[in-house]
Protein backbone atom coordinates (compact mmCIF):
# COMPACT_ATOMS: atom_id res chain seq x y z
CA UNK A 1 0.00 0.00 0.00
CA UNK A 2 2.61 2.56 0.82
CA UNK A 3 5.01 1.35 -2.13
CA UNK A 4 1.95 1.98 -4.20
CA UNK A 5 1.56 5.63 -2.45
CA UNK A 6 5.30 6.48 -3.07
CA UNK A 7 5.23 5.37 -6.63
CA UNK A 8 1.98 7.85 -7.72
CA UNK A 9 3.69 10.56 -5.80
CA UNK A 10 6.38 10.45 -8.02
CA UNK A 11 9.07 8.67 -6.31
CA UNK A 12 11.32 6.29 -6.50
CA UNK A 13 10.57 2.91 -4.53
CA UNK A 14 10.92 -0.71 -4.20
CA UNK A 15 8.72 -2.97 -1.92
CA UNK A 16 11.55 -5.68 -0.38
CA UNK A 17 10.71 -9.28 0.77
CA UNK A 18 12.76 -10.19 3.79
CA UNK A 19 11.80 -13.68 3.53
CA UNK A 20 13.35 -15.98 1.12
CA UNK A 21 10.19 -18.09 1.49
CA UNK A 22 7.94 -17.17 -1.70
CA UNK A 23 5.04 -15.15 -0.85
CA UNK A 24 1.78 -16.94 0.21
CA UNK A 25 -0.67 -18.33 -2.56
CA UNK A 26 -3.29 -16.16 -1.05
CA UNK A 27 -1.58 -12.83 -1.69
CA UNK A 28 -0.25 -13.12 -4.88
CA UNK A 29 -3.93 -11.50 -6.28
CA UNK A 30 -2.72 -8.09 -4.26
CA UNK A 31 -1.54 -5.27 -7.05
CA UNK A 32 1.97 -4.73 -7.05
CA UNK A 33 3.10 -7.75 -5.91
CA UNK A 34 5.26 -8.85 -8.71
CA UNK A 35 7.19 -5.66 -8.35
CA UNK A 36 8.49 -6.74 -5.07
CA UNK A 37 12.09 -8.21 -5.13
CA UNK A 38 13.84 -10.76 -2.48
CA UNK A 39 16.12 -8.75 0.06
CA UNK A 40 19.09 -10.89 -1.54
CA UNK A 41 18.61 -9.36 -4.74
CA UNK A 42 18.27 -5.70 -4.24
CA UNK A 43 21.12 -3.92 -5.58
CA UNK A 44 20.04 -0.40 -5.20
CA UNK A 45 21.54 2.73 -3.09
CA UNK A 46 19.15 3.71 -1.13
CA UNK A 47 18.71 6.44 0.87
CA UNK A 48 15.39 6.29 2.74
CA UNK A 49 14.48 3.22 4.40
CA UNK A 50 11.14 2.30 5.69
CA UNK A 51 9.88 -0.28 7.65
CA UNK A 52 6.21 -1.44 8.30
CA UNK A 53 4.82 -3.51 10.66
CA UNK A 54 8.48 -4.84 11.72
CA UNK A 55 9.21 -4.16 15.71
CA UNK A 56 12.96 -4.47 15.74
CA UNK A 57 15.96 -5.08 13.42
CA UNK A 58 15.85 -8.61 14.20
CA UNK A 59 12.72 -9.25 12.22
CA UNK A 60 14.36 -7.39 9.28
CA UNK A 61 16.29 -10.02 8.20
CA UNK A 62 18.45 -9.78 4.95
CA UNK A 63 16.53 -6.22 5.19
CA UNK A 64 19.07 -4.95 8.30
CA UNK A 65 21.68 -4.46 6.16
CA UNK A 66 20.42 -2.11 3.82
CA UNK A 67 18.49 0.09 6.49
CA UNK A 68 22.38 0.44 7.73
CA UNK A 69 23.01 2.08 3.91
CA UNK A 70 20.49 4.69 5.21
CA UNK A 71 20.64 8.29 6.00
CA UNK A 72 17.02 8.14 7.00
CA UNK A 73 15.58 5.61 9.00
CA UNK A 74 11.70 5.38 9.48
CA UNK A 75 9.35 2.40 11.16
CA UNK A 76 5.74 2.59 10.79
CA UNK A 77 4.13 -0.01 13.29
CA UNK A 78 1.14 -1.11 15.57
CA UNK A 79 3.59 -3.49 17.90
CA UNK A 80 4.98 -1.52 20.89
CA UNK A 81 9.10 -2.07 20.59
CA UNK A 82 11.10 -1.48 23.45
CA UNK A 83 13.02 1.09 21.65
CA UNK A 84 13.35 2.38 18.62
CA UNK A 85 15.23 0.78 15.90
CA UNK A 86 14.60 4.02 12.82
CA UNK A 87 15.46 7.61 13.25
CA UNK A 88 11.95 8.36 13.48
CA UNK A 89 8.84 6.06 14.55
CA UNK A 90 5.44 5.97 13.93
CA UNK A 91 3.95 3.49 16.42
CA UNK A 92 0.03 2.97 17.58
CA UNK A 93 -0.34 -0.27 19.36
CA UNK A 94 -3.83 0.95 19.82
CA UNK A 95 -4.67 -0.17 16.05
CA UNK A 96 -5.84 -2.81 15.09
CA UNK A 97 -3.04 -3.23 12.08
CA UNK A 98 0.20 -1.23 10.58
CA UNK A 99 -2.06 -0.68 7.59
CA UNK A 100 -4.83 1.33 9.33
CA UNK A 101 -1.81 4.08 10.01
CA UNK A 102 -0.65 3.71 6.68
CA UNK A 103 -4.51 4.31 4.75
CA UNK A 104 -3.89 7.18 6.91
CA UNK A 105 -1.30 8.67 5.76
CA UNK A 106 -1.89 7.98 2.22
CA UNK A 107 -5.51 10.08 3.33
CA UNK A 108 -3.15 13.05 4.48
CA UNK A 109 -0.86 12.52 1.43
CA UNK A 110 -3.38 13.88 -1.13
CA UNK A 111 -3.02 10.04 -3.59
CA UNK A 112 -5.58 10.45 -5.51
CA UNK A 113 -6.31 6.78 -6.96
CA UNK A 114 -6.61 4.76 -4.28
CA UNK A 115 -8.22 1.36 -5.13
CA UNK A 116 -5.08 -0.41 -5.11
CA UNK A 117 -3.94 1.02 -2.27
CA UNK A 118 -7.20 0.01 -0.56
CA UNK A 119 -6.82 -3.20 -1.41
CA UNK A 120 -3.78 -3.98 -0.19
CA UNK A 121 -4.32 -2.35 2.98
CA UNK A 122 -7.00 -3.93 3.53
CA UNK A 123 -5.80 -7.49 2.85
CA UNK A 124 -3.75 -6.31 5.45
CA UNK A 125 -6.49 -5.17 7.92
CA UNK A 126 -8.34 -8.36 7.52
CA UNK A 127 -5.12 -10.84 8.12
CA UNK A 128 -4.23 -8.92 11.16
CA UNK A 129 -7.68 -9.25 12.73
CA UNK A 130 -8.47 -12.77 11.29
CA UNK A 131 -11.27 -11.22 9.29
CA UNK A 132 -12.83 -9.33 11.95
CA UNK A 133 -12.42 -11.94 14.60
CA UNK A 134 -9.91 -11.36 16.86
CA UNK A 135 -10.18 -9.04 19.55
CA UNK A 136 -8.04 -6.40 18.16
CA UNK A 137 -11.23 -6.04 15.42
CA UNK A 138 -13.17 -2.69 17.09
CA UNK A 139 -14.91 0.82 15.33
CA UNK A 140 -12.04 2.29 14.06
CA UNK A 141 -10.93 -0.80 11.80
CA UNK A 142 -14.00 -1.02 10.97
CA UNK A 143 -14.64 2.77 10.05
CA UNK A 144 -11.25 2.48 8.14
CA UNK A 145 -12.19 -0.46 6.72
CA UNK A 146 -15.45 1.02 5.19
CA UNK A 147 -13.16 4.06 3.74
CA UNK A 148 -11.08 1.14 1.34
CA UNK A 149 -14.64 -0.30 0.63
CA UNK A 150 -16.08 2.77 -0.78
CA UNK A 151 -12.38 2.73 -2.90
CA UNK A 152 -13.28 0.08 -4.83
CA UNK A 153 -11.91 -2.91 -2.38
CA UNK A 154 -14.27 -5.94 -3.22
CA UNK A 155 -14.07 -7.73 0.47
CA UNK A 156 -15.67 -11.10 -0.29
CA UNK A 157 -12.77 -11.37 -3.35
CA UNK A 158 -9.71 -10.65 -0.24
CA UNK A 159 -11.49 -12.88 1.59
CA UNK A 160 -11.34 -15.38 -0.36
CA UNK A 161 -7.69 -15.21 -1.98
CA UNK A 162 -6.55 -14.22 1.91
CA UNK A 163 -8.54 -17.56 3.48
CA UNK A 164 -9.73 -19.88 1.20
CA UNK A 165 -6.52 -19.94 -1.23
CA UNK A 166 -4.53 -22.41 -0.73
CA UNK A 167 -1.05 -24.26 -2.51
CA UNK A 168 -1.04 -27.67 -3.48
CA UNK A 169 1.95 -28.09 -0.83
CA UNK A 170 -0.17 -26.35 2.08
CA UNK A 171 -3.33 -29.24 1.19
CA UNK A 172 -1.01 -31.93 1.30
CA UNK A 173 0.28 -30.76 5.03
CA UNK A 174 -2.80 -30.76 6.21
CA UNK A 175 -3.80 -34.16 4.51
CA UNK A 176 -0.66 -35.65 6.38
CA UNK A 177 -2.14 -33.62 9.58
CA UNK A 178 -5.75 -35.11 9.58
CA UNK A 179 -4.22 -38.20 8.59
CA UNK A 180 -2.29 -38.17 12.39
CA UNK A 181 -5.18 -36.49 14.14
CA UNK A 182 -6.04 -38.75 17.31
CA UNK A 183 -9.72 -37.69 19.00
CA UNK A 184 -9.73 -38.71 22.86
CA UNK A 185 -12.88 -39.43 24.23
């Protein structure tokens, strides 16, 4: 979502993975994603470094070493960190997900097309409160969550790439699972 922000402002930005695990089945429908690029193939000077919804260097990864390249630091979170790990922090452990900060900023930010950004905000929304379920879920998300709505986000279509997508290698697991499952009486 904020990637997507940068780019329509006019500037220059890449979306990193730190995991070298590919990205879920169930997000690969989210715009943009096949602009992101692995940690251990990034080979650009950057000079701005932003992190989202990562606490601490640690969960950086590959990503820790390239935040070092940085003049300017930033961390936009919902998880309260000890301390901070950017030059400046955003944090609101009172929201429900790192996205709801981010819609808002891209609000304040003046981006004029939106739906993407919507969308992948909330994909992100709905996979940090399990769809609404969790106890995290309260007004706000779902105020916020009306907003990317009324941008064009079609909710039963996340839900369904987000929860009911699945890979081949992910059914198999949990054929082995069920396969194992013992019910006491």
């Amino acid at each position: 979502a904020l990637w997507s922000a940068l780019k329509q402002l006019g500037k220059q930005a890449t979306c990193l993975l730190i995991k070298k695990d590919s990205i879920e089945q169930g997000l690969l429908f989210l715009p943009g994603v096949a602009c992101m690029v692995p940690v251990d193939e990034y080979e650009g000077e950057p000079c701005v470094f932003i992190a989202c919804d990562v606490p601490n260097d640690e969960r950086l990864g590959g990503a820790a070493r390239i935040k070092k390249e940085c003049a300017l630091t930033i961390t936009i979170d919902h998880h309260l960190a000890r301390e901070s790990m950017s030059d400046i922090t955003y944090s609101d452990p009172s929201v429900a997900a790192t996205t709801l900060i981010i819609w808002e900023l891209v609000k304040l930010l003046a981006v004029e097309d939106r739906k993407d950004i919507a969308t992948c905000a909330y994909t992100g929304l709905v996979t940090d409160t399990g769809c609404f379920q969790f106890q995290n879920t309260d007004a706000y998300a779902f105020a916020l969550a009306s907003e990317m709505i009324a941008e064009g986000v079609t909710a039963p279509l996340v839900a369904q790439q987000a929860f009911q997508t699945r890979s081949i290698a992910s059914l198999m697991l949990e054929q082995i699972v069920l396969s194992r499952l013992m019910i006491g009486a």
